[in-house]
C-alpha atoms as a PDB file:
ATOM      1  CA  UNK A   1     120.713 112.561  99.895  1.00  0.00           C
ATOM      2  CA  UNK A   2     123.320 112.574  97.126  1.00  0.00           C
ATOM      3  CA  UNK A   3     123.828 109.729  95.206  1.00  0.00           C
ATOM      4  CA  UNK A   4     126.809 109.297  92.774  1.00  0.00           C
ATOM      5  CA  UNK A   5     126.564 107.254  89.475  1.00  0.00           C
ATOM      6  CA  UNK A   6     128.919 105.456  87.074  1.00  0.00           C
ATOM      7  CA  UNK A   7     127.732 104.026  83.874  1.00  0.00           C
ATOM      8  CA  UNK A   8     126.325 107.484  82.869  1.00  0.00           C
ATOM      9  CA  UNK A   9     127.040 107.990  79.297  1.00  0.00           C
ATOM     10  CA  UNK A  10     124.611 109.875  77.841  1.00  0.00           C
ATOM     11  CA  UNK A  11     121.255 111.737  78.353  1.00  0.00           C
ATOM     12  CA  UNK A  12     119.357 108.940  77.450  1.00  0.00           C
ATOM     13  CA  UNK A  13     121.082 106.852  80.784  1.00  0.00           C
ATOM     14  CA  UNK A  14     120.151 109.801  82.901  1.00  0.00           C
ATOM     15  CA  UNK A  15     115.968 109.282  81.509  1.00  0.00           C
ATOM     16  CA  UNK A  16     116.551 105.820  82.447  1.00  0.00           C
ATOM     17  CA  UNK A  17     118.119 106.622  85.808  1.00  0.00           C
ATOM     18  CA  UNK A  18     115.396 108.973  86.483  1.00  0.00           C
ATOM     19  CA  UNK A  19     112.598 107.025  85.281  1.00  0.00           C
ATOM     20  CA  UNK A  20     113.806 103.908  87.352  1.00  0.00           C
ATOM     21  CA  UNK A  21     113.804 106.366  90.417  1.00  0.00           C
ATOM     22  CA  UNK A  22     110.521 107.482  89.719  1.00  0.00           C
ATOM     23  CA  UNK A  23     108.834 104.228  89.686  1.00  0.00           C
ATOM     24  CA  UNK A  24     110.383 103.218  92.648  1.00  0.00           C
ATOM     25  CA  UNK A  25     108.763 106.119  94.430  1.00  0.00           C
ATOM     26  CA  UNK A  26     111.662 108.533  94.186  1.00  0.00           C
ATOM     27  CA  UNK A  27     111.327 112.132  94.607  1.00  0.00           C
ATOM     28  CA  UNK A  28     114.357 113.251  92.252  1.00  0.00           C
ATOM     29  CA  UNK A  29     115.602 116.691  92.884  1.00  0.00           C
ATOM     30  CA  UNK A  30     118.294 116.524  90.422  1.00  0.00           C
ATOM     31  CA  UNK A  31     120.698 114.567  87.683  1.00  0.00           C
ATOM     32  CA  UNK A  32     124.026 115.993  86.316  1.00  0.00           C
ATOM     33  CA  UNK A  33     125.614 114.410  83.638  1.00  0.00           C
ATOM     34  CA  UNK A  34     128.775 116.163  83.944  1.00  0.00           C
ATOM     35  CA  UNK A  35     129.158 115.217  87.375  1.00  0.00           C
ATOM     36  CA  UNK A  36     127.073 111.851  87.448  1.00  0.00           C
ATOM     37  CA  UNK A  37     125.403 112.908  90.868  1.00  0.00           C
ATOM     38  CA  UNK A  38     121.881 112.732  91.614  1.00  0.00           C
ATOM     39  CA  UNK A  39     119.875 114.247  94.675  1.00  0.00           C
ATOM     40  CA  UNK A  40     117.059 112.241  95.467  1.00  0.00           C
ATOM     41  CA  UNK A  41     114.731 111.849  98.961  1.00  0.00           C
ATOM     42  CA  UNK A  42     113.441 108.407 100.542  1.00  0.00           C
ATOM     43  CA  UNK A  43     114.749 104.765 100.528  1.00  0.00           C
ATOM     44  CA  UNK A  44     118.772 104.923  99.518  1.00  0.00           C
ATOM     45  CA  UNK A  45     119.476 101.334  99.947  1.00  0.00           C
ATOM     46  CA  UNK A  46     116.011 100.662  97.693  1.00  0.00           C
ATOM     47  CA  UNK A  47     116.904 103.499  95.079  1.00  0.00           C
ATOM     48  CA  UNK A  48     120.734 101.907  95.186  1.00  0.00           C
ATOM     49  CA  UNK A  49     119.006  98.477  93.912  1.00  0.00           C
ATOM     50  CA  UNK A  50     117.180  99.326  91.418  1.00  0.00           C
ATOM     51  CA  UNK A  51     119.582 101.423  89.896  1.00  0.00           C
ATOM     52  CA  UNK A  52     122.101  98.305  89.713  1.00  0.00           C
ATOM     53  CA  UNK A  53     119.368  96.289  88.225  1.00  0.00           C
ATOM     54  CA  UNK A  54     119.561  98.670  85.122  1.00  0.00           C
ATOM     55  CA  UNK A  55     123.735  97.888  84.498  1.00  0.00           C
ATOM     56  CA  UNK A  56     124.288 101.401  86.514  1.00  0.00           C
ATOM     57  CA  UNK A  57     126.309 101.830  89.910  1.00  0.00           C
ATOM     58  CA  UNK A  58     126.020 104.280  92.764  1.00  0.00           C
ATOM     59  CA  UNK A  59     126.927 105.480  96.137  1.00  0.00           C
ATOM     60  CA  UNK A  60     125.837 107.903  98.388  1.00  0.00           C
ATOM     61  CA  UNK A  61     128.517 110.900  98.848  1.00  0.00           C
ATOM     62  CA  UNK A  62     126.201 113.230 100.938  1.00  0.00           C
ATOM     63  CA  UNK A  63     123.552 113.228 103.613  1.00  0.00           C
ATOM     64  CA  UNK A  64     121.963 115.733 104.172  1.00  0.00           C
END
């Protein structure tokens, strides 16, 4: 599943992003900056929540 983010600004908001998805049980198979996408595997609409609990927003642009 691809997610995409706004609210990225830096590298330091992608650790965040990623460590909040790995808490949450995330399997994350990739973060761009540039693009402010993320591939992840499991729970969207749980992974979508506790990325907006950090001040970031996404939405999922692919299924795969």
């Amino acid at each position: 599943m691809k997610l995409e983010l706004s609210g990225l600004t830096c590298h330091g908001c992608v650790m965040t992003v990623r460590n909040v998805l790995t808490k949450e049980g995330a399997k994350v198979l990739s973060i761009d900056l540039k693009s402010a996408e993320i591939e992840v595997d499991g729970d969207v609409e749980k992974y979508l929540k506790a990325i907006e609990k950090f001040g970031y927003s996404a939405k999922v642009v692919a299924t795969e």
